[in-house]
PDB file of N, CA and C in Angstrom:
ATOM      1  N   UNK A   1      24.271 -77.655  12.031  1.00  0.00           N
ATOM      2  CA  UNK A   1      23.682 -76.483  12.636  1.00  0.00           C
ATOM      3  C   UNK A   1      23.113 -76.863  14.001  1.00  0.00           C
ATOM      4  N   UNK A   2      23.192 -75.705  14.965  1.00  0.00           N
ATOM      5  CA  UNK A   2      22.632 -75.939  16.092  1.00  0.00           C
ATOM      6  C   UNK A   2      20.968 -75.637  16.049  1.00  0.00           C
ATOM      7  N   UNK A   3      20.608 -76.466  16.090  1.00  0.00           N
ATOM      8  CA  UNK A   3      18.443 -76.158  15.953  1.00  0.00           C
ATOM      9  C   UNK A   3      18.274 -75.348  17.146  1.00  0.00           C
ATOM     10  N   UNK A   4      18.597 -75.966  18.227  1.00  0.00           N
ATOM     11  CA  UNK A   4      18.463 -75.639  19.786  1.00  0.00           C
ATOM     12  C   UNK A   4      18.624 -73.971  19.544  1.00  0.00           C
ATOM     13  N   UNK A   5      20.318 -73.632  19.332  1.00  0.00           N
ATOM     14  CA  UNK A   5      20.406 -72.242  19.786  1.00  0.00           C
ATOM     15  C   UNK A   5      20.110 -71.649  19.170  1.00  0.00           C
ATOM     16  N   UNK A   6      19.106 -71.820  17.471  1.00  0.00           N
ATOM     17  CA  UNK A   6      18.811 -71.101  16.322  1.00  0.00           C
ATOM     18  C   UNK A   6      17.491 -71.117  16.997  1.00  0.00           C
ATOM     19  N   UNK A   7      16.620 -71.646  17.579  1.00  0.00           N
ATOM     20  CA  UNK A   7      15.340 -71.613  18.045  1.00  0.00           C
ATOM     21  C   UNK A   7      15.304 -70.865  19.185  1.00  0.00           C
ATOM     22  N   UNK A   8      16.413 -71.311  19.989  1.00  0.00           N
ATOM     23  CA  UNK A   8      15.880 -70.637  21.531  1.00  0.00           C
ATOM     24  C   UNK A   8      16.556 -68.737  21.124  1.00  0.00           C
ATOM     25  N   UNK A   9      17.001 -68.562  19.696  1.00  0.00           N
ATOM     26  CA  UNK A   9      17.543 -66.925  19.609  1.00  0.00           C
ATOM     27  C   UNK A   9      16.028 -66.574  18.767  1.00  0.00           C
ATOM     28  N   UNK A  10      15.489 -67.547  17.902  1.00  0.00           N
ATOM     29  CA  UNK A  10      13.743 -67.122  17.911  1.00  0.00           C
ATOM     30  C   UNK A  10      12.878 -66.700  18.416  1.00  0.00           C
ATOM     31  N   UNK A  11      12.973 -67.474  19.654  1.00  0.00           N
ATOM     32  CA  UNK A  11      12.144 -67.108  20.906  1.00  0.00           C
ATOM     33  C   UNK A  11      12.753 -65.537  21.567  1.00  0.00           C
ATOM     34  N   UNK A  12      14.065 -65.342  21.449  1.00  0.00           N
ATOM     35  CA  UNK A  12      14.412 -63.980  21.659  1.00  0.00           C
ATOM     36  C   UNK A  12      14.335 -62.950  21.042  1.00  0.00           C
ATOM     37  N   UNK A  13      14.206 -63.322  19.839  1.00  0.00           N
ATOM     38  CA  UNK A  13      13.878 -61.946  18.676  1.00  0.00           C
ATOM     39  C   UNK A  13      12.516 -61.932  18.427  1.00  0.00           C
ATOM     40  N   UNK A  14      11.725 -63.070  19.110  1.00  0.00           N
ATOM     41  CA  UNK A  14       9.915 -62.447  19.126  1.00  0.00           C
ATOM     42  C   UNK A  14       9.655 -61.778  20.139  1.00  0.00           C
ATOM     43  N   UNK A  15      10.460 -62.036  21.422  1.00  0.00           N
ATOM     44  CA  UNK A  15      10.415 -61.199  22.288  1.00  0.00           C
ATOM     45  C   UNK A  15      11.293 -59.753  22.253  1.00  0.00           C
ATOM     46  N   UNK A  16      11.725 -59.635  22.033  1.00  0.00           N
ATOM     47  CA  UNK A  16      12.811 -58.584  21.156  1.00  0.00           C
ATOM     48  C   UNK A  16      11.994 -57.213  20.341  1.00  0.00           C
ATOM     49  N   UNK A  17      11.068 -58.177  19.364  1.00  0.00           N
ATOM     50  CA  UNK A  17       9.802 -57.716  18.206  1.00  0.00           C
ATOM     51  C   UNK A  17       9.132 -56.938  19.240  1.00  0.00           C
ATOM     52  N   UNK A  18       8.748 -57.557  19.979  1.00  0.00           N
ATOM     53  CA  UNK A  18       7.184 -57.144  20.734  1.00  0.00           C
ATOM     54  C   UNK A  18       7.710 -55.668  21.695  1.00  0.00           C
ATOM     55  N   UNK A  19       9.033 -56.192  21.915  1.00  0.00           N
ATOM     56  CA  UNK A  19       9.766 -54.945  22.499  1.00  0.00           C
ATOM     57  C   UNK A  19       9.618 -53.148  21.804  1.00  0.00           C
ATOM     58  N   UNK A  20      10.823 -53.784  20.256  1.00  0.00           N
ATOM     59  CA  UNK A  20      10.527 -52.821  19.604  1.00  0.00           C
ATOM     60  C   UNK A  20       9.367 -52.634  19.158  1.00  0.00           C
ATOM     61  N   UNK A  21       8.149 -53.321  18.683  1.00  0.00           N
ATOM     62  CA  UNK A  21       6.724 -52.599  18.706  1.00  0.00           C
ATOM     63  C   UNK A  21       6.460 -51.536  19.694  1.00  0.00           C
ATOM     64  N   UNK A  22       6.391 -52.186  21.101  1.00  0.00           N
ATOM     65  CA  UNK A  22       6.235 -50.691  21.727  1.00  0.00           C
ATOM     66  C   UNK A  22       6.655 -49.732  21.916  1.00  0.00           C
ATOM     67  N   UNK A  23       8.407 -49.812  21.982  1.00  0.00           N
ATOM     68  CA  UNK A  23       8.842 -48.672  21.749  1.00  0.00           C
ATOM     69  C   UNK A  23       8.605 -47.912  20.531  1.00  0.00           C
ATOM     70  N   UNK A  24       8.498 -48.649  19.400  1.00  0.00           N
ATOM     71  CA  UNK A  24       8.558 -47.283  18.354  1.00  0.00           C
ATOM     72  C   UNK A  24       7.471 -47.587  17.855  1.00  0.00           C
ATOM     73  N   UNK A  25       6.289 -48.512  17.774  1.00  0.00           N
ATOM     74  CA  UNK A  25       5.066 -48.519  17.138  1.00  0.00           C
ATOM     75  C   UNK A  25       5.756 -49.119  15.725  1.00  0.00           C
ATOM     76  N   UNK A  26       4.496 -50.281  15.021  1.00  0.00           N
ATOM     77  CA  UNK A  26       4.838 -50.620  14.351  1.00  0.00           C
ATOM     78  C   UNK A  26       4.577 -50.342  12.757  1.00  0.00           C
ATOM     79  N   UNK A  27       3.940 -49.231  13.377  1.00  0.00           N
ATOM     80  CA  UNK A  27       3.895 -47.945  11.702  1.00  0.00           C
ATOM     81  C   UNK A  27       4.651 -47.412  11.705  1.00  0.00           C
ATOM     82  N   UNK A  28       6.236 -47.185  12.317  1.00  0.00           N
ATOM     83  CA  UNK A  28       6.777 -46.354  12.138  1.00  0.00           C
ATOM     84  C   UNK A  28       8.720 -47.508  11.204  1.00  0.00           C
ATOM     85  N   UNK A  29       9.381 -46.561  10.517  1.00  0.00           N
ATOM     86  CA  UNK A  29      10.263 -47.018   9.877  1.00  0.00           C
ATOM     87  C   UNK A  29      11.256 -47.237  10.770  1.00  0.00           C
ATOM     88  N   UNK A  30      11.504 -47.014  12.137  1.00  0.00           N
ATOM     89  CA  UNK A  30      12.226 -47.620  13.122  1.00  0.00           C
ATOM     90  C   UNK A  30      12.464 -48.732  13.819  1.00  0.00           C
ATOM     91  N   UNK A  31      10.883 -49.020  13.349  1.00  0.00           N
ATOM     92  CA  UNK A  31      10.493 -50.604  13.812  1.00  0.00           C
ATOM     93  C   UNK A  31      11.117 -51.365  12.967  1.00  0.00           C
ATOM     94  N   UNK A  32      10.507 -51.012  11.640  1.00  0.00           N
ATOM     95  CA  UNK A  32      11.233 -52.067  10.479  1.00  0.00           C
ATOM     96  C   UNK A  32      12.298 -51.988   9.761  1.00  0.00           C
ATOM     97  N   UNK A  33      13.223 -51.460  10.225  1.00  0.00           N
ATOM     98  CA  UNK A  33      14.521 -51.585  10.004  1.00  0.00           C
ATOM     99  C   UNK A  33      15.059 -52.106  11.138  1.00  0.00           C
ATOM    100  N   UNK A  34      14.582 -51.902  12.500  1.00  0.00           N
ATOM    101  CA  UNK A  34      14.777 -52.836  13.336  1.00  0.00           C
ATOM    102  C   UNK A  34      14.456 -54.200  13.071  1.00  0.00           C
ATOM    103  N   UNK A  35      13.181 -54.763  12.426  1.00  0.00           N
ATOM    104  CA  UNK A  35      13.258 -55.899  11.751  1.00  0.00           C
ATOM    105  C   UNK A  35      13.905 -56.215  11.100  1.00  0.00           C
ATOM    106  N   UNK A  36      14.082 -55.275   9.535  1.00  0.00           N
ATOM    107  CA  UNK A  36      15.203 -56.196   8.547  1.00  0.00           C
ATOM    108  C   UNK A  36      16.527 -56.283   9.371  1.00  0.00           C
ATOM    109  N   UNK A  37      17.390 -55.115  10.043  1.00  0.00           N
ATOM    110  CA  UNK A  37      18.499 -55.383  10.422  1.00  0.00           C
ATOM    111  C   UNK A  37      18.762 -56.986  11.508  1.00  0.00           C
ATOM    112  N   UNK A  38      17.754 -57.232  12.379  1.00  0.00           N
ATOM    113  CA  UNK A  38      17.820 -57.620  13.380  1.00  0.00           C
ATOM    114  C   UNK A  38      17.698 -59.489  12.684  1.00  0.00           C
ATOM    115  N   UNK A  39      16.530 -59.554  11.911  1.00  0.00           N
ATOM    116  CA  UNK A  39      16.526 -60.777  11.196  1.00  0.00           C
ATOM    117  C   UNK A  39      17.295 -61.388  10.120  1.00  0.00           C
ATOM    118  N   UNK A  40      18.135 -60.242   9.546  1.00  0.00           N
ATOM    119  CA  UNK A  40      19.462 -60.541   8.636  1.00  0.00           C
ATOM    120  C   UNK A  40      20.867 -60.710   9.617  1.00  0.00           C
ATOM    121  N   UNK A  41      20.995 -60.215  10.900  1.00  0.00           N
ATOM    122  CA  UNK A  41      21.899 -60.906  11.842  1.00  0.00           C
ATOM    123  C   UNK A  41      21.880 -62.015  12.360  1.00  0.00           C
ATOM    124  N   UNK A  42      20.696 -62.083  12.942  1.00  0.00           N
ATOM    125  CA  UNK A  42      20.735 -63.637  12.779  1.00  0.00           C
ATOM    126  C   UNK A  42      20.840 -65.046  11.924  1.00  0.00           C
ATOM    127  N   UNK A  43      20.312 -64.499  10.782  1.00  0.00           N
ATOM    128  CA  UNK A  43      20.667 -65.427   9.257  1.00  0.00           C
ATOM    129  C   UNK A  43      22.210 -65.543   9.261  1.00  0.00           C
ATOM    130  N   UNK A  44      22.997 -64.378   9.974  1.00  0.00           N
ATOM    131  CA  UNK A  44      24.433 -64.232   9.712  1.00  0.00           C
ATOM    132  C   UNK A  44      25.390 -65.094  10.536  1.00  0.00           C
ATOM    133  N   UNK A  45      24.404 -65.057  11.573  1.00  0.00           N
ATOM    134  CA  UNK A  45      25.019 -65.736  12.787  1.00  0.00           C
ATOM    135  C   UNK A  45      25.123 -67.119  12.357  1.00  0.00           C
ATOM    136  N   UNK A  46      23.626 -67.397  12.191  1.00  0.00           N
ATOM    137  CA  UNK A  46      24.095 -68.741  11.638  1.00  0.00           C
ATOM    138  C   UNK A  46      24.201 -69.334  10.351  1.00  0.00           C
ATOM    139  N   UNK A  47      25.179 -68.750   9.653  1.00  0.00           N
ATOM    140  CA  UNK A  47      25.511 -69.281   8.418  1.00  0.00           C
ATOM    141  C   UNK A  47      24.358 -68.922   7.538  1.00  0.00           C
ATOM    142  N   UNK A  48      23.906 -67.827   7.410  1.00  0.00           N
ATOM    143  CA  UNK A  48      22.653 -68.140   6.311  1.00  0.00           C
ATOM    144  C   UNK A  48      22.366 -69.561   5.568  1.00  0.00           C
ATOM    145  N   UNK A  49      21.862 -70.231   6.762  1.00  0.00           N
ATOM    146  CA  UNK A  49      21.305 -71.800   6.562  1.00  0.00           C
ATOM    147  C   UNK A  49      19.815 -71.608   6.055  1.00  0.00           C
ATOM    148  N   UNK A  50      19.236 -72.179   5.011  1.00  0.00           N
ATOM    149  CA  UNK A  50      18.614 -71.927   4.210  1.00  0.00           C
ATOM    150  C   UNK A  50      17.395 -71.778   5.264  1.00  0.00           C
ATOM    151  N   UNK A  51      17.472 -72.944   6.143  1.00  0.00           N
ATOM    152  CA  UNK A  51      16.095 -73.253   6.894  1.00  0.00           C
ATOM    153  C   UNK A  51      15.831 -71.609   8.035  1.00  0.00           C
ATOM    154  N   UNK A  52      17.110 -70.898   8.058  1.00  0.00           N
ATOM    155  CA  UNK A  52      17.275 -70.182   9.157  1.00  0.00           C
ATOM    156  C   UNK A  52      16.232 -69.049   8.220  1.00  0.00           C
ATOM    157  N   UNK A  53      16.950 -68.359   6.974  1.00  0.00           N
ATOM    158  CA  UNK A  53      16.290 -67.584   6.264  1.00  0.00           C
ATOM    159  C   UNK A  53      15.041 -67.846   5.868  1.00  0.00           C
ATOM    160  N   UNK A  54      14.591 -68.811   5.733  1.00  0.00           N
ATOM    161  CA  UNK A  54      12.778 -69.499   5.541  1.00  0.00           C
ATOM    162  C   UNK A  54      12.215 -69.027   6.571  1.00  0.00           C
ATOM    163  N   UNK A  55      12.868 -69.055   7.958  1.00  0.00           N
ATOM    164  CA  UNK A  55      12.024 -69.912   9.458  1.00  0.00           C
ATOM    165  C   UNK A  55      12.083 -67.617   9.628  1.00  0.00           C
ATOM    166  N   UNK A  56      12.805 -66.730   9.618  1.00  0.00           N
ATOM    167  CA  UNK A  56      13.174 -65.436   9.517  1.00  0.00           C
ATOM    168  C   UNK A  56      11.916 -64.500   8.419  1.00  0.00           C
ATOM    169  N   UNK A  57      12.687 -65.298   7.585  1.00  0.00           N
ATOM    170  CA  UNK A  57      10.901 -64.717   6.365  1.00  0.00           C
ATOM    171  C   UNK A  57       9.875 -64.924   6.866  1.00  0.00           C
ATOM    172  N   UNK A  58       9.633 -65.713   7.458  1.00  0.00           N
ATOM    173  CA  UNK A  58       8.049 -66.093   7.652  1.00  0.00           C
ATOM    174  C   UNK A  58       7.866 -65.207   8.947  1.00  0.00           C
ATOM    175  N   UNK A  59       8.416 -65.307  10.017  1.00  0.00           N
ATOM    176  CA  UNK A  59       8.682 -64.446  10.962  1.00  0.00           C
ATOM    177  C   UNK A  59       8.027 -63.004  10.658  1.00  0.00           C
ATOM    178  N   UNK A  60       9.151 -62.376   9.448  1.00  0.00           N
ATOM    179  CA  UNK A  60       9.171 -60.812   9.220  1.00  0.00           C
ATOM    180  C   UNK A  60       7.793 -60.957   8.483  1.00  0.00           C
ATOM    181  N   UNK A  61       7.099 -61.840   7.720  1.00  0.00           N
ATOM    182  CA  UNK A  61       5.567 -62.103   6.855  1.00  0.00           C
ATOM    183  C   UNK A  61       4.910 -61.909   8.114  1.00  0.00           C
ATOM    184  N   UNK A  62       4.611 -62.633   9.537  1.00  0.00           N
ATOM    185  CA  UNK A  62       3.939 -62.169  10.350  1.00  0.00           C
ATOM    186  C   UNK A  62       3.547 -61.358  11.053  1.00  0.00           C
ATOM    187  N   UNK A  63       4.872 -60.461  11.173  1.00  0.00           N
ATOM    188  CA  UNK A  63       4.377 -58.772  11.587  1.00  0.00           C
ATOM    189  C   UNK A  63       3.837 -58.042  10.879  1.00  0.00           C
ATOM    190  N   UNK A  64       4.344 -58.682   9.370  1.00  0.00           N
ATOM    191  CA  UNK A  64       3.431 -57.663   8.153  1.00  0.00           C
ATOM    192  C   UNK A  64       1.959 -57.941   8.801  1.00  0.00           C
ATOM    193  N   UNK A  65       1.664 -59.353   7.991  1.00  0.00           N
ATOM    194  CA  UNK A  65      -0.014 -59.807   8.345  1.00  0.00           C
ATOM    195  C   UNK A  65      -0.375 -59.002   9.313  1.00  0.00           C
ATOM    196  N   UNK A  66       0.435 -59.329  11.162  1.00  0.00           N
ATOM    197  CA  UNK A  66      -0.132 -58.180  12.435  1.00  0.00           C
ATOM    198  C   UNK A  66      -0.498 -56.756  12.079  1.00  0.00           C
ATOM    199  N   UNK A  67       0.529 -56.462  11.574  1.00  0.00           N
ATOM    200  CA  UNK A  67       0.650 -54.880  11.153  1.00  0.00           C
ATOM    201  C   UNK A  67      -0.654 -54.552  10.399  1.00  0.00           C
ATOM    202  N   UNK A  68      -0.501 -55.444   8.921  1.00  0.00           N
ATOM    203  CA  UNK A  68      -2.225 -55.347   8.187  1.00  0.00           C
ATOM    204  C   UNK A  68      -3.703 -55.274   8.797  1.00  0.00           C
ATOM    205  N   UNK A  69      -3.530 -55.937   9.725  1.00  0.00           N
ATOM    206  CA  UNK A  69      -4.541 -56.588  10.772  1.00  0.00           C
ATOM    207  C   UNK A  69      -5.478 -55.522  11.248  1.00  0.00           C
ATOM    208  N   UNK A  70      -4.111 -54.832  12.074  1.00  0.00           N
ATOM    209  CA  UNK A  70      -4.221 -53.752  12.935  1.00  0.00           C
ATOM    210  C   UNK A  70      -4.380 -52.541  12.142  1.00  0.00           C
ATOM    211  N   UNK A  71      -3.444 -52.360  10.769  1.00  0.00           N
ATOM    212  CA  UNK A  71      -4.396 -51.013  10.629  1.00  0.00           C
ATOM    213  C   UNK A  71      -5.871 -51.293   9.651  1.00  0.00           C
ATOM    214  N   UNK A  72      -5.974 -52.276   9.275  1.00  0.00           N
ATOM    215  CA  UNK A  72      -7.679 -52.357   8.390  1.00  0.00           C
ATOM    216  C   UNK A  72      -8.789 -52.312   9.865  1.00  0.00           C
ATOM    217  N   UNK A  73      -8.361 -52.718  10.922  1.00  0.00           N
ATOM    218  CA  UNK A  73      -8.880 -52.519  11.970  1.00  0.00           C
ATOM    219  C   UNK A  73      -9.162 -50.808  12.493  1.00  0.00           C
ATOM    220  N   UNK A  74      -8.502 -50.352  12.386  1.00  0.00           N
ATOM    221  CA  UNK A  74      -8.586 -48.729  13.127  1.00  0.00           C
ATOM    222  C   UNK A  74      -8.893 -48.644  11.700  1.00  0.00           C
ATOM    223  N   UNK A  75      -8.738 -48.895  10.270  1.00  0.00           N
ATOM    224  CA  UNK A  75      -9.464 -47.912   9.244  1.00  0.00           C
ATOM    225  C   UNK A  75     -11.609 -48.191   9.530  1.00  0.00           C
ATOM    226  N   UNK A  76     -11.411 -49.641  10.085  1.00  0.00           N
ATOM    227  CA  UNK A  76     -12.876 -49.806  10.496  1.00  0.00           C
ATOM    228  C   UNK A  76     -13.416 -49.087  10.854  1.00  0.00           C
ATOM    229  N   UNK A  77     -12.719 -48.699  12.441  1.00  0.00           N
ATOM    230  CA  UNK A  77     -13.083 -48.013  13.303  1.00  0.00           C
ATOM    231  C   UNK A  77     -13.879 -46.699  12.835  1.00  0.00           C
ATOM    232  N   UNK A  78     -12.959 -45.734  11.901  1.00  0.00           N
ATOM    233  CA  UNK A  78     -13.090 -44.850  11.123  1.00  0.00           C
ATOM    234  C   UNK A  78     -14.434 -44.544  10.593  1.00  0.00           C
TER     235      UNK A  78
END
């Protein structure tokens, strides 16, 4: 496996993420199907290599956590 071009397409699909966050907000089901679709292509690309789907999960676990973050935050606010 290539580490290099599986990492440096990481660095493009967090930037990618942050993209679709603003366009569609990340409460909305546009976002996250933009996630699952977008992080199961890349698993595809490269061979669903085990480390690729680990290094992808954890990824899609961190927007959750963000996502959690942010709305127990505005329920604060409340």
């Amino acid at each position: 496996m290539n580490y290099k071009a599986f990492y440096e397409d990481v660095v493009d699909w967090i930037n990618q993420a942050n993209q679709a966050a603003a366009r569609y907000g990340m409460h909305t089901e546009q976002f996250w199907a933009w996630v699952a679709d977008s992080s199961a292509a890349i698993s595809k690309k490269h061979q669903d290599n085990r480390l690729v789907i680990k290094q992808m999960l954890m990824l899609v676990n961190w927007l959750e956590e963000v996502y959690e973050s942010n709305t127990s935050r505005v329920r604060d606010i409340k």
